[in-house]
Structure formats: structure tokens, C-alpha cells
Protein backbone atom coordinates (compact mmCIF):
# COMPACT_ATOMS: atom_id res chain seq x y z
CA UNK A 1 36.20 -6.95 61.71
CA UNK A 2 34.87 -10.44 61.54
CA UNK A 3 32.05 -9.27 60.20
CA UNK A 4 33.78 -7.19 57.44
CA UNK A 5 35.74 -10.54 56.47
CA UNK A 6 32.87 -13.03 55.78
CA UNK A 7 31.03 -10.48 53.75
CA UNK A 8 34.11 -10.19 51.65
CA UNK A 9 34.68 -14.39 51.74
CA UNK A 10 30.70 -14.83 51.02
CA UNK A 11 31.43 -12.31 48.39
CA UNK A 12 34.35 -14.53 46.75
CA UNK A 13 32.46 -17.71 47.12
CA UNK A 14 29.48 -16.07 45.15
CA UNK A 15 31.54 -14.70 42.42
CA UNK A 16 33.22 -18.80 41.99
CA UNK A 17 29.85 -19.92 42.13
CA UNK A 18 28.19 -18.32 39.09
CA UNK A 19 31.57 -17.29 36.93
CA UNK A 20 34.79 -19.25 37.67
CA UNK A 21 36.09 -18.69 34.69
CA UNK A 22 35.24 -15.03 34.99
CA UNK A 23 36.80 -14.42 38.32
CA UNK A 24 39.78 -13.15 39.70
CA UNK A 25 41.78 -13.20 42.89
CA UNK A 26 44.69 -10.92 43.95
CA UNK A 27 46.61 -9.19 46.26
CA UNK A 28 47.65 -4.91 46.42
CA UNK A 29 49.75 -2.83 48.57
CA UNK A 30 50.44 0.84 48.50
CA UNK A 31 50.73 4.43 50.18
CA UNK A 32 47.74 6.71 51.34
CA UNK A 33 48.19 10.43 51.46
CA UNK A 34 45.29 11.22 53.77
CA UNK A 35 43.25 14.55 55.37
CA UNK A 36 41.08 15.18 58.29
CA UNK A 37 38.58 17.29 56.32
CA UNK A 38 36.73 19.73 58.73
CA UNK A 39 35.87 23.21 59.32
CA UNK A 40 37.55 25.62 57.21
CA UNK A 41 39.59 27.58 59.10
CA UNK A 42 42.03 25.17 59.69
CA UNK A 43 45.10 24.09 57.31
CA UNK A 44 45.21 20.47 56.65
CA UNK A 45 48.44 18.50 56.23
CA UNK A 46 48.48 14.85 54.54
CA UNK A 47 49.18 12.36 56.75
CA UNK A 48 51.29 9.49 54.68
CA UNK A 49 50.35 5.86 55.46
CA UNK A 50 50.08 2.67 53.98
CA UNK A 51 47.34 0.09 52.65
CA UNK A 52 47.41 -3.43 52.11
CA UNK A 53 45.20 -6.46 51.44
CA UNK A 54 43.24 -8.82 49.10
CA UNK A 55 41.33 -7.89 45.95
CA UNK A 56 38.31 -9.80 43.71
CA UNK A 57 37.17 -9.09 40.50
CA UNK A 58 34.40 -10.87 38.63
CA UNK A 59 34.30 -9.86 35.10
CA UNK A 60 30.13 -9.26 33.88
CA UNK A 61 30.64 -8.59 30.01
CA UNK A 62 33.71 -7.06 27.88
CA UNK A 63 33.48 -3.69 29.56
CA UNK A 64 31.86 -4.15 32.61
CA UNK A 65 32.91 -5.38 36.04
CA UNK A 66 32.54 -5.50 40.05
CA UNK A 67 35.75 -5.11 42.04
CA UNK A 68 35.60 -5.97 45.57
CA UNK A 69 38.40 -5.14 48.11
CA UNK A 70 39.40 -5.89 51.93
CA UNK A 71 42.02 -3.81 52.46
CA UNK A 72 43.84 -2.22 56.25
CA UNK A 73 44.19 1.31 56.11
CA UNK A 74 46.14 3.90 57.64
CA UNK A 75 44.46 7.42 57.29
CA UNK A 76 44.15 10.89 59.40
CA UNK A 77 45.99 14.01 58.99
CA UNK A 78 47.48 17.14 60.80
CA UNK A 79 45.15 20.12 61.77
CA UNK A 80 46.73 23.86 62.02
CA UNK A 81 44.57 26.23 63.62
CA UNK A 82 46.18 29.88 64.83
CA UNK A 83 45.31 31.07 68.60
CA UNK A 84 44.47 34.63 69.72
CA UNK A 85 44.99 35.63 72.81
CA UNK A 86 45.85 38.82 74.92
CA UNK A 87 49.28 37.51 74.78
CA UNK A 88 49.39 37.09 70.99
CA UNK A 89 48.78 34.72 68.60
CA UNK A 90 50.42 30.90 67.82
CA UNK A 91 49.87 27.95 65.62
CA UNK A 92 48.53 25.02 67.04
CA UNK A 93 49.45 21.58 65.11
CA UNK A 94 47.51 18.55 65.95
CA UNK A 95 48.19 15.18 64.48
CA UNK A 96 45.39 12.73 64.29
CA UNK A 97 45.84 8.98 63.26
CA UNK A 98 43.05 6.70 62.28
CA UNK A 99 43.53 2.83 61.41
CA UNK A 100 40.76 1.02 59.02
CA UNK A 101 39.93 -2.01 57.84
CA UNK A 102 37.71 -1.06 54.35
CA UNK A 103 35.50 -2.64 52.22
CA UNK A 104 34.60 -1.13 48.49
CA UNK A 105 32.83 -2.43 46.41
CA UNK A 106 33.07 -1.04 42.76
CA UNK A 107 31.68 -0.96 39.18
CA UNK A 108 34.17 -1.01 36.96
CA UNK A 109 33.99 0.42 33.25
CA UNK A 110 36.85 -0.26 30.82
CA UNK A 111 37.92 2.18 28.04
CA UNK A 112 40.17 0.23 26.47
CA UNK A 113 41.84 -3.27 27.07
CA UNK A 114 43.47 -2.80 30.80
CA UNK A 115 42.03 0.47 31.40
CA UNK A 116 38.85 1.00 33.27
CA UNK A 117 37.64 3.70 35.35
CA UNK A 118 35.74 2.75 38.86
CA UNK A 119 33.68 3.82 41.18
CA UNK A 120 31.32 2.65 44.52
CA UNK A 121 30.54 2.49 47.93
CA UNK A 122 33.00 1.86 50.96
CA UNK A 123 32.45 0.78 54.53
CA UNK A 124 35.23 0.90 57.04
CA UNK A 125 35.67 0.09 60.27
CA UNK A 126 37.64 1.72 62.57
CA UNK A 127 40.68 0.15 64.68
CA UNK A 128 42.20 2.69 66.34
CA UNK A 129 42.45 6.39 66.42
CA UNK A 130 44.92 8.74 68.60
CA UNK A 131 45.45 12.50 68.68
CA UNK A 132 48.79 13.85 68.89
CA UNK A 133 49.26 17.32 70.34
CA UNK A 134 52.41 19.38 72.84
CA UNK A 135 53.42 15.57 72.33
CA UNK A 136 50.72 14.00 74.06
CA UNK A 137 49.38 11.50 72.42
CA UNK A 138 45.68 10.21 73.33
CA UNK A 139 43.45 7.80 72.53
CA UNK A 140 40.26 9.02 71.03
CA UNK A 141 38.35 6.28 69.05
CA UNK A 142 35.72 6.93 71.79
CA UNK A 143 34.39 10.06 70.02
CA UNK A 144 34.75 9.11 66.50
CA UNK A 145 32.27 6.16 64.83
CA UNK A 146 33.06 2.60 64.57
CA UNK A 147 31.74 2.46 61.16
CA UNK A 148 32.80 5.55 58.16
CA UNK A 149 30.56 5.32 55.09
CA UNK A 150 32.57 7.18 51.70
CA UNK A 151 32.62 6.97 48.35
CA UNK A 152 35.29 6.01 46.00
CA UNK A 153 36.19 6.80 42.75
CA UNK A 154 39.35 6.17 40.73
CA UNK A 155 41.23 4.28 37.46
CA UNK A 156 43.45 1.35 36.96
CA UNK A 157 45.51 -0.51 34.31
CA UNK A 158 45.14 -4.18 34.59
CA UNK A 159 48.25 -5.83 32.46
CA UNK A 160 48.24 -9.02 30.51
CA UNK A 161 50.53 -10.62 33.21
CA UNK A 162 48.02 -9.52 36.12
CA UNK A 163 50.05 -6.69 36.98
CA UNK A 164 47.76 -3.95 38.19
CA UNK A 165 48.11 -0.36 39.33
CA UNK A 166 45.34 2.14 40.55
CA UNK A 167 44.97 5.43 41.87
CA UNK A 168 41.53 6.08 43.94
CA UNK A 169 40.08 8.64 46.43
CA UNK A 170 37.77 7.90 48.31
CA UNK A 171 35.79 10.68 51.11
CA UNK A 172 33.65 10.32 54.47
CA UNK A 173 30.09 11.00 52.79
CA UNK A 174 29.06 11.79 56.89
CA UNK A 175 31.08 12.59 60.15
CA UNK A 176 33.13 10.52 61.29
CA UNK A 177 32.22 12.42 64.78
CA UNK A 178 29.59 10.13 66.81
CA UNK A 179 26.37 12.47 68.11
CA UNK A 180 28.05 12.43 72.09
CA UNK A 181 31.36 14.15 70.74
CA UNK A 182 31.33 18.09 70.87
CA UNK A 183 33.51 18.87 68.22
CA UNK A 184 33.42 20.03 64.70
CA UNK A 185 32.43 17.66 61.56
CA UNK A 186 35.39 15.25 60.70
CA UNK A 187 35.43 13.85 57.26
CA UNK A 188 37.99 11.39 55.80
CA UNK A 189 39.69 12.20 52.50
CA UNK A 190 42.38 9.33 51.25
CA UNK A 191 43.98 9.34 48.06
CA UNK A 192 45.63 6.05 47.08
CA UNK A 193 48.17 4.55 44.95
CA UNK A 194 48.39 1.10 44.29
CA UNK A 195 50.30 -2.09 42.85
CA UNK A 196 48.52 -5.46 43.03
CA UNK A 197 48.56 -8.60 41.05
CA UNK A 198 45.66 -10.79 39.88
CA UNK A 199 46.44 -14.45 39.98
């Protein structure tokens, strides 16, 4: 976590540093609808969270620019997976939450004035995560990794009053399973919408 945050400060201070007058500071809030992407036999169910943090942006020519974000997420999903036995067959629902705090950091393209198109790399670190099943809830942030490397890709509309709203999903490009865990691939998929305002 501390680490996360002085990348992101060092980050802001660059961006001051060799454009002031091209940078831009601001805040965003909005709702994930998340999935625990895995092995296909099982039906995924959104899990519906929130995000929130701080957002930079450090304009590099009339179309071009690099977005960076520090942002706490709220992701995971619900699993369905049908048992056979000798008795019969039932449906098994498992809930799974997972807290982040993520950093992306984006090239942004704009197609007209206040609308660009982005996409980049994310690294997120994970807080928390619990599994939810027969309502028993455990903790399991033991088997998963601290550290969930995805891509993002997305678009936004940027107002003349700083108003801006985005829509972005971003996906685990490896398990979020560490090697000691014997369970199936996890992958993160979060779609996000947004409000923020650039100061």
C-alpha cells in the first residue's frame, strides 16, 4: 500500500515538474460490477461494489495523454457450480469478495474535444479477500496473490467544467491463485462506471 502511494505521488510530482500548465488533478467515485472468471463450468454472478480515489492527467500534445489513477476497489463475484451425487444433484453458490487498492496507468487518445478512448496497464494490491458459502464466511487472502497484474481499456468524456465520466474494464492477465493454492485459475474481470472532476 505504501508503496502503491509514493509511486502514484512521485508520479504527480513528475508530471508538475516538466508540464504544470499541462497537468491535472482530480478526484472519481463510482460502482464496479465485478466476476470471478474461472473454469467454465461454473455460472458467474456480478458482484456490485464500489471504487473511489484520486486521478492525474498530464496532457502530451492535442490528442495524446497519460492518465494515472489510485483508486480502492471492491471486486469478486458469486460462483454456481451443480453437485452430483447418489442422492441427486444441487446448486452450490459461493460468494467471494476481494478488496484492492489499483494503480493504472493509461494512454489516452482523444477523438474529439472531451472524448478520448484509453487504455494500459494496472497493478493492484490486494486488502482483503473472504469466501462466503452455507453462510460461512472465511478468510482466504492466504491463497490468492498480494499483487493482480490486468489490463484496462475503456472511454471517457472530459467536460469544459472538469466534469468527467468513464466507463473501463479492466481483467486479471494471470491467476490471481498463488502456486501453494490447489484450486482452479481465478481471474478478475471489473467493469466500471465513473464520475470524477478535474480541478
Amino acid at each position: 500500500m505504501k508503496k502503491i502511494t509514493i509511486i502514484f505521488v512521485l508520479l504527480c510530482v513528475g508530471f508538475t515538474a516538466n508540464a504544470q500548465e499541462k497537468f491535472s488533478f482530480g478526484l472519481k467515485a463510482g460502482t464496479n460490477f465485478s466476476w470471478v472468471i474461472g473454469a467454465p463450468s461454473f455460472e458467474l454472478s456480478p458482484r456490485v461494489g464500489f471504487h473511489f480515489g484520486v486521478m492525474s492527467e498530464l496532457s502530451l500534445s492535442k490528442r495524446f495523454s497519460l492518465q494515472a489513477e489510485l483508486l480502492y476497489s471492491q471486486q469478486g463475484g458469486t460462483r454456481k457450480q451443480t453437485i452430483k451425487s447418489t442422492a441427486g444433484s444441487f446448486t452450490q453458490s459461493t460468494e467471494y469478495h476481494f478488496d484492492y487498492v489499483n494503480l493504472p496507468i493509461l494512454a489516452k487518445y482523444y477523438l474529439t474535444k472531451g472524448w478520448s478512448v484509453e487504455a494500459g496497464p494496472q497493478i493492484g494490491v490486494l486488502l482483503s479477500a473472504s469466501e462466503k458459502r452455507n453462510n460461512t464466511e472465511l478468510d482466504i487472502r492466504s491463497r490468492f496473490e498480494y499483487v493482480d497484474f490486468s489490463a484496462a481499456f475503456g472511454t471517457s468524456y472530459k467536460f469544459d467544467n472538469g466534469l468527467n465520466l468513464n466507463a473501463r474494464y479492466h481483467f486479471s492477465i494471470s491467476s490471481m491463485i498463488n502456486s501453494s493454492a490447489r484450486s482452479p485459475s481465478f481471474y478478475n474481470g471489473v467493469l466500471q462506471l465513473s464520475v470524477g472532476y478535474f480541478f
